[in-house]
N, C-alpha and C. Protein backbone atom coordinates (compact mmCIF):
# COMPACT_ATOMS: atom_id res chain seq x y z
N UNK A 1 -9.50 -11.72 -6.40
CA UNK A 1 -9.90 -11.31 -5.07
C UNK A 1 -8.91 -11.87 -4.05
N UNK A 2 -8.49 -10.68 -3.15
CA UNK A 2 -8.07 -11.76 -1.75
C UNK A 2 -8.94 -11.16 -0.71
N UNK A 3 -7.88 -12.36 -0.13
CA UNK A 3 -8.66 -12.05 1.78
C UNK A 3 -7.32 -11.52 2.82
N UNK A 4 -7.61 -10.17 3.01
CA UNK A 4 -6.80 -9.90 4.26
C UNK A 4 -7.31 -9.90 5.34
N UNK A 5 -7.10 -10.56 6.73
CA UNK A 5 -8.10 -10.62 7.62
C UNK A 5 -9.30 -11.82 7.45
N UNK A 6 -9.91 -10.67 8.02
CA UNK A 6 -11.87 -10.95 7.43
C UNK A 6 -12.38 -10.20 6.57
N UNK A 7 -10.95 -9.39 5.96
CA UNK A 7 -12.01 -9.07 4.72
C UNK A 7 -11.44 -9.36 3.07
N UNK A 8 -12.09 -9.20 2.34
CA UNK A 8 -11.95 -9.89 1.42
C UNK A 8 -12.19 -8.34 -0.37
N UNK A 9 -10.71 -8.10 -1.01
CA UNK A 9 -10.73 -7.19 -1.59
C UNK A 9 -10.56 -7.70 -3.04
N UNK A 10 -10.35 -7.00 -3.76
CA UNK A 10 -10.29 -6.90 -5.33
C UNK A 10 -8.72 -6.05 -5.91
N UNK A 11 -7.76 -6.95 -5.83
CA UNK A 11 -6.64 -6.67 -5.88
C UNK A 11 -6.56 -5.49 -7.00
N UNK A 12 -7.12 -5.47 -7.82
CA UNK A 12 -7.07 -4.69 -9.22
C UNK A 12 -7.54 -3.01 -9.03
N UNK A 13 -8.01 -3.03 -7.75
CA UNK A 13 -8.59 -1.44 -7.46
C UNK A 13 -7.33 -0.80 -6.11
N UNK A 14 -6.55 -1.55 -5.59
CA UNK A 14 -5.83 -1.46 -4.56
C UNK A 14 -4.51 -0.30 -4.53
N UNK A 15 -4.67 0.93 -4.63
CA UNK A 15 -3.88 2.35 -4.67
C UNK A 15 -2.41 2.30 -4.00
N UNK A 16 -3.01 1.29 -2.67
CA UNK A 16 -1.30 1.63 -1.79
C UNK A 16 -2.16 0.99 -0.52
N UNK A 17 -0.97 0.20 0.39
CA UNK A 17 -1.49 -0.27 1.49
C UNK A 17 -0.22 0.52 2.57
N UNK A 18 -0.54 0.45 3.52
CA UNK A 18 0.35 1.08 4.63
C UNK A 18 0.33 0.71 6.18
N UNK A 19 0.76 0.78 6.98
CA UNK A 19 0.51 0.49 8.05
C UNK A 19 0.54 1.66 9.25
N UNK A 20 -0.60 1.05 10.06
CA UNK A 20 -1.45 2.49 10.61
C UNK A 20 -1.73 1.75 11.89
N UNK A 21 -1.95 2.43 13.54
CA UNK A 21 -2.48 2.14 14.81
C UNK A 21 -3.85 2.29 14.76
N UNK A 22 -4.18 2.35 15.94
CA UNK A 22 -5.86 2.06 15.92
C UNK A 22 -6.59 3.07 15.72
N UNK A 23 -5.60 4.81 15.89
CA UNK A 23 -6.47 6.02 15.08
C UNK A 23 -6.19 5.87 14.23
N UNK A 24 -5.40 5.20 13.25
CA UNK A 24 -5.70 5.33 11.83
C UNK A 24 -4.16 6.29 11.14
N UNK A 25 -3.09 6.53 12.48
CA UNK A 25 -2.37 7.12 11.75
C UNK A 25 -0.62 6.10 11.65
N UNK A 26 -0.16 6.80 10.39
CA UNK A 26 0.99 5.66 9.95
C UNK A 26 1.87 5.61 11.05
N UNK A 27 2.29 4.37 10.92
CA UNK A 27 3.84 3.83 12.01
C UNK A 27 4.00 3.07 11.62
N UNK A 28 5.37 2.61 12.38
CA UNK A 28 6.20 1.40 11.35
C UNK A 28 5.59 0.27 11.55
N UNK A 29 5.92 -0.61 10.40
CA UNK A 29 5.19 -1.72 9.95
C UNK A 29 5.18 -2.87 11.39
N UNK A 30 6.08 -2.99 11.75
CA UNK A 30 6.63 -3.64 13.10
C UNK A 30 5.58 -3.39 14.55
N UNK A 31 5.17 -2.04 14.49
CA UNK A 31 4.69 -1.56 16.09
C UNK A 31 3.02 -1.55 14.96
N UNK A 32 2.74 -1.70 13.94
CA UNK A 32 1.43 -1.38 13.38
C UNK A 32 0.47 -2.53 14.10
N UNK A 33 -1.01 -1.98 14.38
CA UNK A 33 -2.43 -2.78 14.45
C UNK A 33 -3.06 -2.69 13.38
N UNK A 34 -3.00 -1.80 12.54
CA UNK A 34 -4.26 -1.77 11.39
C UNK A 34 -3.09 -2.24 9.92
N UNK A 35 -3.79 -2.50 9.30
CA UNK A 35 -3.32 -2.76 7.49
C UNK A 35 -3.79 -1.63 6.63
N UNK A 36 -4.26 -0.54 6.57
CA UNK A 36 -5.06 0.35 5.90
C UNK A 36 -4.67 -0.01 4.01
N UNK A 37 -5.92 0.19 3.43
CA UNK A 37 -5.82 -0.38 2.43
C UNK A 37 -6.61 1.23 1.24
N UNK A 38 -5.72 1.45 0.79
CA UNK A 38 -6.38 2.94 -0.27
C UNK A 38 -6.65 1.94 -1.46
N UNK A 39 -7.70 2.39 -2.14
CA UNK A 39 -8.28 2.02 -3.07
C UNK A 39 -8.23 3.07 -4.27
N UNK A 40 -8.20 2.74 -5.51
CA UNK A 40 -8.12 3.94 -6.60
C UNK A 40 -9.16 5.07 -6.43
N UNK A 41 -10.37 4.61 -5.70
CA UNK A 41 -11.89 5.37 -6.00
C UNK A 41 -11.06 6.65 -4.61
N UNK A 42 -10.17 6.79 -3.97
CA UNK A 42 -9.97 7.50 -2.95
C UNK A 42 -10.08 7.01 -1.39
N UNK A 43 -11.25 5.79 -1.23
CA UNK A 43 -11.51 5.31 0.00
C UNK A 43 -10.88 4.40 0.50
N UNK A 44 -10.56 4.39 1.67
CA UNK A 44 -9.69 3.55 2.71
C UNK A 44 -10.48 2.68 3.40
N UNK A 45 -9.63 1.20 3.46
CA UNK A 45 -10.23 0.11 4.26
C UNK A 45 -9.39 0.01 5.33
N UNK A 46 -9.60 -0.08 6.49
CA UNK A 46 -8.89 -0.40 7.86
C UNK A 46 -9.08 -2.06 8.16
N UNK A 47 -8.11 -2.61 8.14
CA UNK A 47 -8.65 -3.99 8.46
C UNK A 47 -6.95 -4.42 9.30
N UNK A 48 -7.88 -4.85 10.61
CA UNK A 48 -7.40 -5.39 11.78
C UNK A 48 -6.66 -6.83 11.15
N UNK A 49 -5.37 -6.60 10.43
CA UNK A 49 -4.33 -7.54 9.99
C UNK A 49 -3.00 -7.18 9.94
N UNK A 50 -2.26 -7.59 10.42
CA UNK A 50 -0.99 -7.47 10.51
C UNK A 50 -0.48 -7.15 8.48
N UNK A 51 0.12 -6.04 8.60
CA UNK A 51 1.10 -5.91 6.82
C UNK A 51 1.41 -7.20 6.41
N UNK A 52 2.34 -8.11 6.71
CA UNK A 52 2.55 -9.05 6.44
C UNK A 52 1.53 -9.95 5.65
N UNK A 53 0.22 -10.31 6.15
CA UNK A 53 -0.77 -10.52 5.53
C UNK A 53 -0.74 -10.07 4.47
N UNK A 54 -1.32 -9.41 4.10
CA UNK A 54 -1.67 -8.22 3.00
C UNK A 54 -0.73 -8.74 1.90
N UNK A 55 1.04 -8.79 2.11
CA UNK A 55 1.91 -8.83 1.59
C UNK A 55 2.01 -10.03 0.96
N UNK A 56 1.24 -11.24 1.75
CA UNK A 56 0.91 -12.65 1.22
C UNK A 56 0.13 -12.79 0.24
N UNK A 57 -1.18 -12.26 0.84
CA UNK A 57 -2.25 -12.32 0.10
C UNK A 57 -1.99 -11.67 -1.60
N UNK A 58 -1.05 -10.74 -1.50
CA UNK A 58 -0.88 -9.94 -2.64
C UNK A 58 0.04 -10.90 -3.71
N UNK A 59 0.85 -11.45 -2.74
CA UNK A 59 1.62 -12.14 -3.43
C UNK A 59 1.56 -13.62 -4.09
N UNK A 60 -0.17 -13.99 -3.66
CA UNK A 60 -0.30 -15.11 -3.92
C UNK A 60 -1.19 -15.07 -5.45
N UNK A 61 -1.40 -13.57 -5.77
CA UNK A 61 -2.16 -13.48 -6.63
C UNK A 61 -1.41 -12.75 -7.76
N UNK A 62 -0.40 -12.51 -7.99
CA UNK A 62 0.52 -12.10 -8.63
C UNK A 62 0.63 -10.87 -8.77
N UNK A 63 0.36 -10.23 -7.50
CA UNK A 63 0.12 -8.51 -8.22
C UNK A 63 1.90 -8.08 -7.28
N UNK A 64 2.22 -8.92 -6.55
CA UNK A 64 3.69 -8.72 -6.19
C UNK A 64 4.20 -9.85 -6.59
N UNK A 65 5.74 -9.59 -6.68
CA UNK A 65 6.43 -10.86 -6.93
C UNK A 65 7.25 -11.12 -5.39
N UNK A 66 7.44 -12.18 -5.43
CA UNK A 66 7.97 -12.45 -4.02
C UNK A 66 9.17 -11.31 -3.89
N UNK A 67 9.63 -10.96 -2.77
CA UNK A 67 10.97 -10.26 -1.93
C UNK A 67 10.90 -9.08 -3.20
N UNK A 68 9.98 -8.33 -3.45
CA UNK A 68 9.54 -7.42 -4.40
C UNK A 68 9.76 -6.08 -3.53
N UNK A 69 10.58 -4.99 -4.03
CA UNK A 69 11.02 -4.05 -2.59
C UNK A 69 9.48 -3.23 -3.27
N UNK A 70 8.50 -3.51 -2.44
CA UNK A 70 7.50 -2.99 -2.18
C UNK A 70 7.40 -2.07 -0.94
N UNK A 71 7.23 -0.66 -1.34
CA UNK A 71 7.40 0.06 -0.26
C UNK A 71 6.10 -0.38 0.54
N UNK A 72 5.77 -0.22 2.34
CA UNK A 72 5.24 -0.51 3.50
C UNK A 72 4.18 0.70 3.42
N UNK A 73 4.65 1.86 3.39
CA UNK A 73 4.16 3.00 3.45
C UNK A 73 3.10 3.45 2.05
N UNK A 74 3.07 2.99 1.05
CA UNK A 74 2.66 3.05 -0.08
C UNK A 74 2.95 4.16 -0.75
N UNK A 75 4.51 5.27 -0.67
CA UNK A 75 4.67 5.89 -1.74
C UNK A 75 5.58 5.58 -2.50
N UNK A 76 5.17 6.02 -3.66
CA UNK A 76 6.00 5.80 -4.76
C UNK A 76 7.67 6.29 -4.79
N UNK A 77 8.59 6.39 -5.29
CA UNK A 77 10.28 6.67 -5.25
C UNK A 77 10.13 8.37 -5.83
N UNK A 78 9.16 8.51 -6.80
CA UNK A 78 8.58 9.94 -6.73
C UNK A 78 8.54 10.24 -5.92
N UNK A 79 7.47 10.31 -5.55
CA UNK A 79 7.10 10.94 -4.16
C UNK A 79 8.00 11.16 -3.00
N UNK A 80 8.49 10.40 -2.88
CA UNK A 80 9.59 10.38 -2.05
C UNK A 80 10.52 11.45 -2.53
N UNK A 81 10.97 11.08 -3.57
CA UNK A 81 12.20 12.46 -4.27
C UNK A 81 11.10 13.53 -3.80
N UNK A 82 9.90 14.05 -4.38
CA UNK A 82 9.72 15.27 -4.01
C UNK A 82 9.38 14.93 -2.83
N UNK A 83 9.32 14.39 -1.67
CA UNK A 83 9.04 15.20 -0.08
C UNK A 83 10.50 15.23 0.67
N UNK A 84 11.50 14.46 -0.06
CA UNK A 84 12.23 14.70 0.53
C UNK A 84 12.62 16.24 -0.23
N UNK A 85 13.13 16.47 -1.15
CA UNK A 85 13.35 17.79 -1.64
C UNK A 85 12.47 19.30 -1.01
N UNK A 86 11.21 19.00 -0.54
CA UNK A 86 10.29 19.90 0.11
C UNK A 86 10.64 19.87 1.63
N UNK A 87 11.26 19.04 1.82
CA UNK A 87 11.15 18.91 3.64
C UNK A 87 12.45 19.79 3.75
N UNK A 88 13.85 19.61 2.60
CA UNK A 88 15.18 20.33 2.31
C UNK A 88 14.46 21.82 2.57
N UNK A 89 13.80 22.24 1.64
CA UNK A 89 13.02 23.59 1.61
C UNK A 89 12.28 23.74 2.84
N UNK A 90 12.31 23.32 3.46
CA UNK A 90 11.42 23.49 4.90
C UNK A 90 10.32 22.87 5.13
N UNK A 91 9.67 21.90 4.18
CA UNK A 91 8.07 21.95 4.59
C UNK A 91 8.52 20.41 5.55
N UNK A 92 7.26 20.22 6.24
CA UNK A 92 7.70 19.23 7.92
C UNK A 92 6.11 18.85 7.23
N UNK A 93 4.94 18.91 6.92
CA UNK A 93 3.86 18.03 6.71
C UNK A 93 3.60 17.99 5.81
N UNK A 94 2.56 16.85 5.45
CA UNK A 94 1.83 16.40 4.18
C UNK A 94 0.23 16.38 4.28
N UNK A 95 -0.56 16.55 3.25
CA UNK A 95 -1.79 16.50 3.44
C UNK A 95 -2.81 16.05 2.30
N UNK A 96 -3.53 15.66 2.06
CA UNK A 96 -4.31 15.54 0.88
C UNK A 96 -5.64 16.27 1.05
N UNK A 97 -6.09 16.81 0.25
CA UNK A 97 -7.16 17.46 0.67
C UNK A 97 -8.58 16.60 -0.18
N UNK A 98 -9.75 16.89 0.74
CA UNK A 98 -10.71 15.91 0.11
C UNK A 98 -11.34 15.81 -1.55
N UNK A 99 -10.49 17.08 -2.23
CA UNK A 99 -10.72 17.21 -3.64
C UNK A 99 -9.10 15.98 -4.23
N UNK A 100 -8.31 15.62 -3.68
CA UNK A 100 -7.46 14.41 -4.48
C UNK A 100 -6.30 15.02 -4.10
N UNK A 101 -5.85 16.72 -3.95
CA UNK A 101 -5.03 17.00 -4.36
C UNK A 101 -4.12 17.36 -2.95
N UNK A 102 -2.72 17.28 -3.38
CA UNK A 102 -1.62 16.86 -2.26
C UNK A 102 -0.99 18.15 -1.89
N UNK A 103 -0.79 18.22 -0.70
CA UNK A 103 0.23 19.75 -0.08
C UNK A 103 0.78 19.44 0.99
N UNK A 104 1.89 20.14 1.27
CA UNK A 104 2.84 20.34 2.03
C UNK A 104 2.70 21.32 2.42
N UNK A 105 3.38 21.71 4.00
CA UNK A 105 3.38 23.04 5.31
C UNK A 105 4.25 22.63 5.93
N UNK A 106 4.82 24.40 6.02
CA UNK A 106 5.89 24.50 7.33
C UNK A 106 5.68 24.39 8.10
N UNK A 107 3.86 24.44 8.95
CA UNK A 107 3.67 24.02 9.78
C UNK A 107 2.05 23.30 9.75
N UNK A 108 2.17 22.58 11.27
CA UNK A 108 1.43 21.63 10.87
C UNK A 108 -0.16 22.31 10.52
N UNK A 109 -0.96 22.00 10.05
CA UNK A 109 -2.43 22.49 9.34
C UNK A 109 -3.12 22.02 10.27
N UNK A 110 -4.17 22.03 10.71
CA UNK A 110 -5.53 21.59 11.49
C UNK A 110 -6.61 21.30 9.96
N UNK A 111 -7.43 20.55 10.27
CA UNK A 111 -8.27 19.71 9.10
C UNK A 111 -9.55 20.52 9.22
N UNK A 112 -10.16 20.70 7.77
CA UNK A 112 -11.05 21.96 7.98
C UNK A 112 -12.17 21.04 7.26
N UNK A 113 -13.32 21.36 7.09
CA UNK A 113 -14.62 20.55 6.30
C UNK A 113 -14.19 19.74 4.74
N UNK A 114 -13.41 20.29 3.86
CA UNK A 114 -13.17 20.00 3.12
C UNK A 114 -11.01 19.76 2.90
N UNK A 115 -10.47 20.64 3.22
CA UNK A 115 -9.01 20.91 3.12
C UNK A 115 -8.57 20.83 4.39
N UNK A 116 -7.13 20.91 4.21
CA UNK A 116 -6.06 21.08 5.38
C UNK A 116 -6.17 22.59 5.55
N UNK A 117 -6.02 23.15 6.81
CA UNK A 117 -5.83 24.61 6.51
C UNK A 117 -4.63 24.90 8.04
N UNK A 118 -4.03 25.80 7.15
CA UNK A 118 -2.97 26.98 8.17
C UNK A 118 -3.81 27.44 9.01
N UNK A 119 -3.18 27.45 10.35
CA UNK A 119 -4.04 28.47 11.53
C UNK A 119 -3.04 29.52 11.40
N UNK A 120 -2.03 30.18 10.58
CA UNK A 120 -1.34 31.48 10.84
C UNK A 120 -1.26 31.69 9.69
N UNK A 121 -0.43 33.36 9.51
CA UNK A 121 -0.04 33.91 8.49
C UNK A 121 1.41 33.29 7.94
N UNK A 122 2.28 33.01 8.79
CA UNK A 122 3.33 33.07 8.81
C UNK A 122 4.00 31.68 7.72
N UNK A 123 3.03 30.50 7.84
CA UNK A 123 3.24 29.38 7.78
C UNK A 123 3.37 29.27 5.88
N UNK A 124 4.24 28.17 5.49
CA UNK A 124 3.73 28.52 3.83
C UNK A 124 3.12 27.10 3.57
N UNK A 125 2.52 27.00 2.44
CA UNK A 125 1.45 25.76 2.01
C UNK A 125 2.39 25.62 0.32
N UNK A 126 2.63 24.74 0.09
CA UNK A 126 3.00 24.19 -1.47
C UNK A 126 2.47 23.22 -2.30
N UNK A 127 1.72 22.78 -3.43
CA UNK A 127 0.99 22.11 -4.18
C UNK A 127 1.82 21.11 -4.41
N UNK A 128 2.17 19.85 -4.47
CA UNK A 128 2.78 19.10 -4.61
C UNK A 128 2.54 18.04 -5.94
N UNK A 129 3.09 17.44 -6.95
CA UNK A 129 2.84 17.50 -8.11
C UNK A 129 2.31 15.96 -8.11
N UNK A 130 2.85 14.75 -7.47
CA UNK A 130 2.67 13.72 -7.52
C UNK A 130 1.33 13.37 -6.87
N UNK A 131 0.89 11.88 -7.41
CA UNK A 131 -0.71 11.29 -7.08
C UNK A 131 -0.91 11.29 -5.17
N UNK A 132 0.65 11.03 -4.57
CA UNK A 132 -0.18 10.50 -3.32
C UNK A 132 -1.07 9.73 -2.99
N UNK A 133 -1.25 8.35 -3.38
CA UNK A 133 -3.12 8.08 -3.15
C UNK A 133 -2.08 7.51 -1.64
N UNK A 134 -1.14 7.06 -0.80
CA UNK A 134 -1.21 6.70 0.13
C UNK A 134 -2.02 7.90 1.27
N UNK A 135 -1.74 8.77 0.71
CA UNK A 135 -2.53 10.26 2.02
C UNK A 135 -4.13 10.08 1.64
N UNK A 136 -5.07 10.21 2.67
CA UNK A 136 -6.31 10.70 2.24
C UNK A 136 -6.82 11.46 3.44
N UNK A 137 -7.90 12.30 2.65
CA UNK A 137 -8.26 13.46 3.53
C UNK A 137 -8.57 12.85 4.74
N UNK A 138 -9.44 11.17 5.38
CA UNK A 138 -9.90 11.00 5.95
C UNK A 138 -8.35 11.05 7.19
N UNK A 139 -6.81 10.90 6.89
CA UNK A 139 -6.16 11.12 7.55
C UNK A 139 -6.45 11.65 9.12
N UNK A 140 -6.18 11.11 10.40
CA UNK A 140 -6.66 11.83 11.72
C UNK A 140 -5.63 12.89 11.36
N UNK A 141 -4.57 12.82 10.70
CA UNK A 141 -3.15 13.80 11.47
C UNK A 141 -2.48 13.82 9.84
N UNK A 142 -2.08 15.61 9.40
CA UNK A 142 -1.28 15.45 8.63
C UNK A 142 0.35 14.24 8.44
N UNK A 143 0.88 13.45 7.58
CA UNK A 143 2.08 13.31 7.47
C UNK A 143 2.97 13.76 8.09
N UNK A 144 4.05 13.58 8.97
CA UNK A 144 5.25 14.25 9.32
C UNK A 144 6.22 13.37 8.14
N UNK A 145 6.92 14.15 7.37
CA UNK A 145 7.31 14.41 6.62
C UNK A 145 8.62 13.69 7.01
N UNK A 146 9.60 14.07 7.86
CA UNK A 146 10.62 14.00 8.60
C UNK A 146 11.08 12.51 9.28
N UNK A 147 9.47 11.95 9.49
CA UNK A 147 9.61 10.61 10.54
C UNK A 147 9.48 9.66 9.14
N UNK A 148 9.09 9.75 8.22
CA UNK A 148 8.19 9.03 6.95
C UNK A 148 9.83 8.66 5.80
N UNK A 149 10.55 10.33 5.98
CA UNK A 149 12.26 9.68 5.69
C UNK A 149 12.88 8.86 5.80
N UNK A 150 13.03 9.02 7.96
CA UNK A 150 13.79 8.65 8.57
C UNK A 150 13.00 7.27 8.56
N UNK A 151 12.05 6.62 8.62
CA UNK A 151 11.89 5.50 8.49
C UNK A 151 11.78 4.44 6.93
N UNK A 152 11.89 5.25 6.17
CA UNK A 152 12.30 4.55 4.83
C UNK A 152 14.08 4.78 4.16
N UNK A 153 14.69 5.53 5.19
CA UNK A 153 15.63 5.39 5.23
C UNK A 153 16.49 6.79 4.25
N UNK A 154 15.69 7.47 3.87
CA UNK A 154 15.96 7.94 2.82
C UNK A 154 17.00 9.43 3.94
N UNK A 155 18.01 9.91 3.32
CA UNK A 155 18.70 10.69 3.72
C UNK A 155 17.94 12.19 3.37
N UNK A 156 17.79 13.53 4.49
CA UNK A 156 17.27 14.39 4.02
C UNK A 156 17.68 15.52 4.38
């Protein structure tokens, strides 16, 4: 078990941590208020702690090793290869929909009861092959695709 914050988790269920503002959507680790914490079961913990924390706590329990290039954002080097390769092809967002499963759009989707959905014809949607657990439906705002690169550095 650790403690990030005031709260106190079970390192062994922990999907991907990331850093998120006070709606809940990602920014860089630096300008972040929240720690958001995905869990394997799909559900997200928001806890008012600086990343850094998190990064301690993790590391005091051996599930990181110190100066461990642990991505901030919680995706995998997969994932990354395919969004950067999809963003090449045009797609600009990301989404998870509340059944697990991950997509990309040329343009951005509005959030529907269950899925992401297109408000036009025009727009295209693509199934994306990797887990994603950093996205979850509860997301306020699809992924921008583009800013999520440019801040992990990755060329696209």
């Amino acid at each position: 078990m650790i403690r990030v914050g005031d709260t106190i988790l079970n390192e062994d269920f922990i999907a991907a941590i990331r850093p998120a503002n006070d709606d809940g959507i990602i920014v860089p680790a630096e300008v972040a208020t929240l720690t958001v914490v995905s869990l394997s079961s799909g559900e997200q913990v928001f806890i008012k702690s600086p990343m850094e924390e998190a990064y301690r706590a993790l590391e005091r329990v051996g599930y990181l090793e110190p100066d461990t290039a642990f991505r901030p954002d919680g995706f995998t080097s997969g994932e990354l290869d395919e969004l950067r390769t999809k963003y090449e092809e045009g797609f600009r967002f990301a989404a998870r929909d509340d059944d697990g499963k991950a997509y990309v759009f040329s343009a951005m989707p509005t959030k529907g009861k269950a899925s992401w959905i297109n408000d036009d014809d025009v727009s295209t949607v693509n199934r994306l092959y990797n887990d994603y657990l950093a996205l979850s439906f509860s997301d306020a705002q699809p992924l921008e695709i583009g800013a999520l690169l440019n801040q992990m550095g990755v060329e696209a």
